[in-house]
Protein backbone atom coordinates (compact mmCIF):
# COMPACT_ATOMS: atom_id res chain seq x y z
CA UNK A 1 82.86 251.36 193.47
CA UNK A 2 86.16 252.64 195.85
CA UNK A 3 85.93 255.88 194.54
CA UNK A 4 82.31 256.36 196.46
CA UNK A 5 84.64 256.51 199.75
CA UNK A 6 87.50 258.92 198.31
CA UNK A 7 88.02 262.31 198.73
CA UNK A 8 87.40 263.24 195.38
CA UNK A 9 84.35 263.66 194.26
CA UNK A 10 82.58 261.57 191.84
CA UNK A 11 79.06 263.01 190.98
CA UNK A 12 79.11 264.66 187.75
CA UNK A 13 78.52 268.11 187.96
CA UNK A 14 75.15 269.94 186.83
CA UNK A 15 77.11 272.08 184.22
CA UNK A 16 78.45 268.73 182.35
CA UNK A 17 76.20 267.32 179.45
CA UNK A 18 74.54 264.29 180.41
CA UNK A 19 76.17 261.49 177.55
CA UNK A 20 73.56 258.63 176.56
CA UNK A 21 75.93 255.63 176.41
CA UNK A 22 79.57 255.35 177.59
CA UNK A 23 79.87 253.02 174.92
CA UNK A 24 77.82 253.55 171.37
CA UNK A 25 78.01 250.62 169.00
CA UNK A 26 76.92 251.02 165.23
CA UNK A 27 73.86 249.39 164.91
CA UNK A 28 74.91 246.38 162.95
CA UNK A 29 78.08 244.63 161.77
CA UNK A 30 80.64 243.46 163.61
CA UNK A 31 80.56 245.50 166.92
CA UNK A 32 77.07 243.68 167.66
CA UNK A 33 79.47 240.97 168.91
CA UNK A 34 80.28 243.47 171.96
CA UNK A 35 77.11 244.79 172.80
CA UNK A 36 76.96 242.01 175.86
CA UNK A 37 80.40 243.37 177.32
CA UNK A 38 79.44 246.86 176.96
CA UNK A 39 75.92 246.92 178.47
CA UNK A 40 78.37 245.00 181.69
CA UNK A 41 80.88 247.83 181.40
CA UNK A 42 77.81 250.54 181.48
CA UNK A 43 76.65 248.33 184.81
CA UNK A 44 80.09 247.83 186.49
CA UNK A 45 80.75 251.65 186.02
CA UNK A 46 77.32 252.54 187.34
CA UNK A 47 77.26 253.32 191.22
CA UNK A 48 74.53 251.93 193.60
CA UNK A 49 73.60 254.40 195.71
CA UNK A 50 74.03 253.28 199.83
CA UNK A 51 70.69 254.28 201.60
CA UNK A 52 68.91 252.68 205.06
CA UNK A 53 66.76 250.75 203.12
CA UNK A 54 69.75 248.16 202.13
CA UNK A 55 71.02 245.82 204.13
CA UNK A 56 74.49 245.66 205.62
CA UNK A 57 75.29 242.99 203.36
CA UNK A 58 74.28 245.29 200.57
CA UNK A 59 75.73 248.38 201.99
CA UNK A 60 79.36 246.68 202.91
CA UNK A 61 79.38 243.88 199.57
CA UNK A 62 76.75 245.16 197.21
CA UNK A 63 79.20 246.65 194.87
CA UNK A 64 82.18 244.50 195.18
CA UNK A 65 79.94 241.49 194.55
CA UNK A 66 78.13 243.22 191.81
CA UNK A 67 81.66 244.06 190.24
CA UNK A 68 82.44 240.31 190.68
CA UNK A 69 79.74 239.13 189.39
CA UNK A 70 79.97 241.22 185.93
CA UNK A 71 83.68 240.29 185.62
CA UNK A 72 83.01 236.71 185.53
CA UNK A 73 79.82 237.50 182.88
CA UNK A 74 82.74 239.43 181.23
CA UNK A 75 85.11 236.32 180.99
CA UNK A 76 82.35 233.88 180.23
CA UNK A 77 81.27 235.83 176.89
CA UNK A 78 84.69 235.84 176.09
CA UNK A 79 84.81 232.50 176.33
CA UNK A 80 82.15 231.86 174.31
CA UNK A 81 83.28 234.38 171.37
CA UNK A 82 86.51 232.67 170.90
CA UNK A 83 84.57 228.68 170.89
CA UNK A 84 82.17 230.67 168.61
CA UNK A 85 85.22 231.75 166.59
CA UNK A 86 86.95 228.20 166.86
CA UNK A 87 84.05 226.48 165.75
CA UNK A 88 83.72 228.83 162.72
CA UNK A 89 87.42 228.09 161.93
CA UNK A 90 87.33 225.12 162.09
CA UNK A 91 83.94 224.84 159.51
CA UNK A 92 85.65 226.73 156.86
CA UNK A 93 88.70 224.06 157.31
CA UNK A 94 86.54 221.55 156.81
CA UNK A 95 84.80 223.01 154.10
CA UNK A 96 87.52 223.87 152.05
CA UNK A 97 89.12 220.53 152.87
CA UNK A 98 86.15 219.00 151.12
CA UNK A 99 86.38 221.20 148.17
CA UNK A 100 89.75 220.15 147.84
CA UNK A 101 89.06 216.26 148.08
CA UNK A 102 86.22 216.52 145.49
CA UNK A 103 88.60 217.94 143.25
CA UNK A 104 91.33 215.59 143.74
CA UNK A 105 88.89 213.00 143.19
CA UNK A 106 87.97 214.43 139.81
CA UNK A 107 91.57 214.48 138.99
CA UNK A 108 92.13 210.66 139.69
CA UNK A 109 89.44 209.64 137.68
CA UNK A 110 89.90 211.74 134.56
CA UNK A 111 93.24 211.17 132.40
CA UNK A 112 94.52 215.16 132.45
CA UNK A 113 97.57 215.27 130.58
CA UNK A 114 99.31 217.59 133.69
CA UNK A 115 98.02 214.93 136.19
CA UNK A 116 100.58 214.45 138.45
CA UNK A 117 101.42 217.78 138.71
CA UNK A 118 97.61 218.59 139.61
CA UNK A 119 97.96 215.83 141.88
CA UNK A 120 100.75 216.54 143.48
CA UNK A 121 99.17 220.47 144.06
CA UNK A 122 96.04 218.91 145.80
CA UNK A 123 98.10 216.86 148.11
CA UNK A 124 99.95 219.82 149.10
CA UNK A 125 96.70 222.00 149.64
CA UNK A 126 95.09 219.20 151.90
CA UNK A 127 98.69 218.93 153.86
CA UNK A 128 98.50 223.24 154.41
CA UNK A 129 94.87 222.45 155.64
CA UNK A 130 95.65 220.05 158.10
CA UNK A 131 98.63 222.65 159.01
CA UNK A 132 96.46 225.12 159.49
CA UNK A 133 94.00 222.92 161.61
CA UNK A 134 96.64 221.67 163.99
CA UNK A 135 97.59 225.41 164.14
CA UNK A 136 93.72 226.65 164.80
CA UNK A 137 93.55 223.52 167.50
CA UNK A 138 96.52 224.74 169.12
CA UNK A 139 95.72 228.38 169.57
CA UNK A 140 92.63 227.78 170.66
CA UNK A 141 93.58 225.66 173.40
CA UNK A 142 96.07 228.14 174.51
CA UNK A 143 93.46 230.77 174.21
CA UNK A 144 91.09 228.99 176.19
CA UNK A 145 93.52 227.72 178.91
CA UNK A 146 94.23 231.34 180.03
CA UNK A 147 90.61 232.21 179.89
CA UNK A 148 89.38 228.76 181.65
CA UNK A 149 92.10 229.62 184.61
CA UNK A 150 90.87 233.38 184.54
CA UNK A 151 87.36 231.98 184.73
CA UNK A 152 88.44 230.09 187.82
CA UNK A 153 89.72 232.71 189.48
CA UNK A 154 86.73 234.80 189.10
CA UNK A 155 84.75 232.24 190.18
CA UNK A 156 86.38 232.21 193.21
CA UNK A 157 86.68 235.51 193.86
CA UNK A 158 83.11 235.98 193.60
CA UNK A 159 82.17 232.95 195.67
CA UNK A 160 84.44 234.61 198.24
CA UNK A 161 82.79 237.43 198.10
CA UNK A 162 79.59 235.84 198.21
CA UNK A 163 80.63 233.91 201.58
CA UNK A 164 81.11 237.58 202.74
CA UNK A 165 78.05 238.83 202.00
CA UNK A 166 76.03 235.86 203.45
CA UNK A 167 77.56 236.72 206.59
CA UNK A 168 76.53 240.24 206.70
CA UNK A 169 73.07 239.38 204.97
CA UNK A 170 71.07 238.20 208.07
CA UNK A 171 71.55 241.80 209.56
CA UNK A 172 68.97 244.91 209.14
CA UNK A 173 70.73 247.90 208.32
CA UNK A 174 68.83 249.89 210.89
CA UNK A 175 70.29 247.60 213.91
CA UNK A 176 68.90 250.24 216.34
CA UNK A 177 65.09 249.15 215.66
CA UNK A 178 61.98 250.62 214.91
């Protein structure tokens, strides 16, 4: 990371408690949907320590490309949770749009006295549906334009960096020799 190089230091000091995780999930629920990002977080925040036995390549890109590399994972599983929670979306619309036709159906073929009016309540349910699906289609496109361009620009980033470090890789880190 750039704070390696600063002046300040870094290494934790042997009075502070060593913490398990930076980042403790309960064990089920919800939050298992962020275990992924945090086990990248508890990477990206770890250090890799700079000794002879790297390469230059390693030594001068090893983080930076390691950093890249996470924030793409990072973008990519965000991706995928919000086409996970699209798809799911878009499932219960369907669903419920179903529900809804079956029971119109039943209406039209039985002679209900408030007919019409049950009707005409349907009709507007299946409208608000297709609302809401429009709406769902929508957001999720806007959603996943800014993450698709994000996810470009990651991409390139870390290609970049890769170039970098393809350069450098060919070189030993002890140039003087053996």
């Amino acid at each position: 990371m750039y704070l390696s190089n600063s002046q300040y230091s870094i290494e934790p000091s042997s009075d502070i408690k060593a913490y398990d995780s930076l980042l403790q999930w309960p064990s089920n629920g919800y939050f298992d949907r962020f275990k992924p990002d945090a086990a990248l977080l508890e990477k990206a925040m770890s250090l890799v320590e700079k000794t002879a036995r790297y390469s230059i390549a390693d030594q001068v890109f090893g983080n930076q490309k390691q950093l890249e590399y996470l924030g793409l994972r990072h973008l990519a599983n965000l991706f995928y949770e919000r086409c996970q929670l699209h798809k799911q979306h878009i499932k219960d619309i369907d669903h419920r749009h179903i529900e809804i036709q079956e029971k119109k159906f039943g209406v039209e073929i039985n002679n209900f006295p408030d007919r019409g009016k049950r009707l005409s309540n349907l009709e507007s349910q299946l409208l608000q549906l297709e609302q809401q699906r429009r709406e769902e289609e929508l957001a999720f496109w806007k959603d996943t334009a800014e993450l698709r361009e994000k996810l470009f620009e990651k991409a390139a980033a870390y290609r970049a960096i890769n170039q970098r470090y393809s350069i450098f890789s060919g070189v030993k880190a002890n140039y003087y020799g053996n």
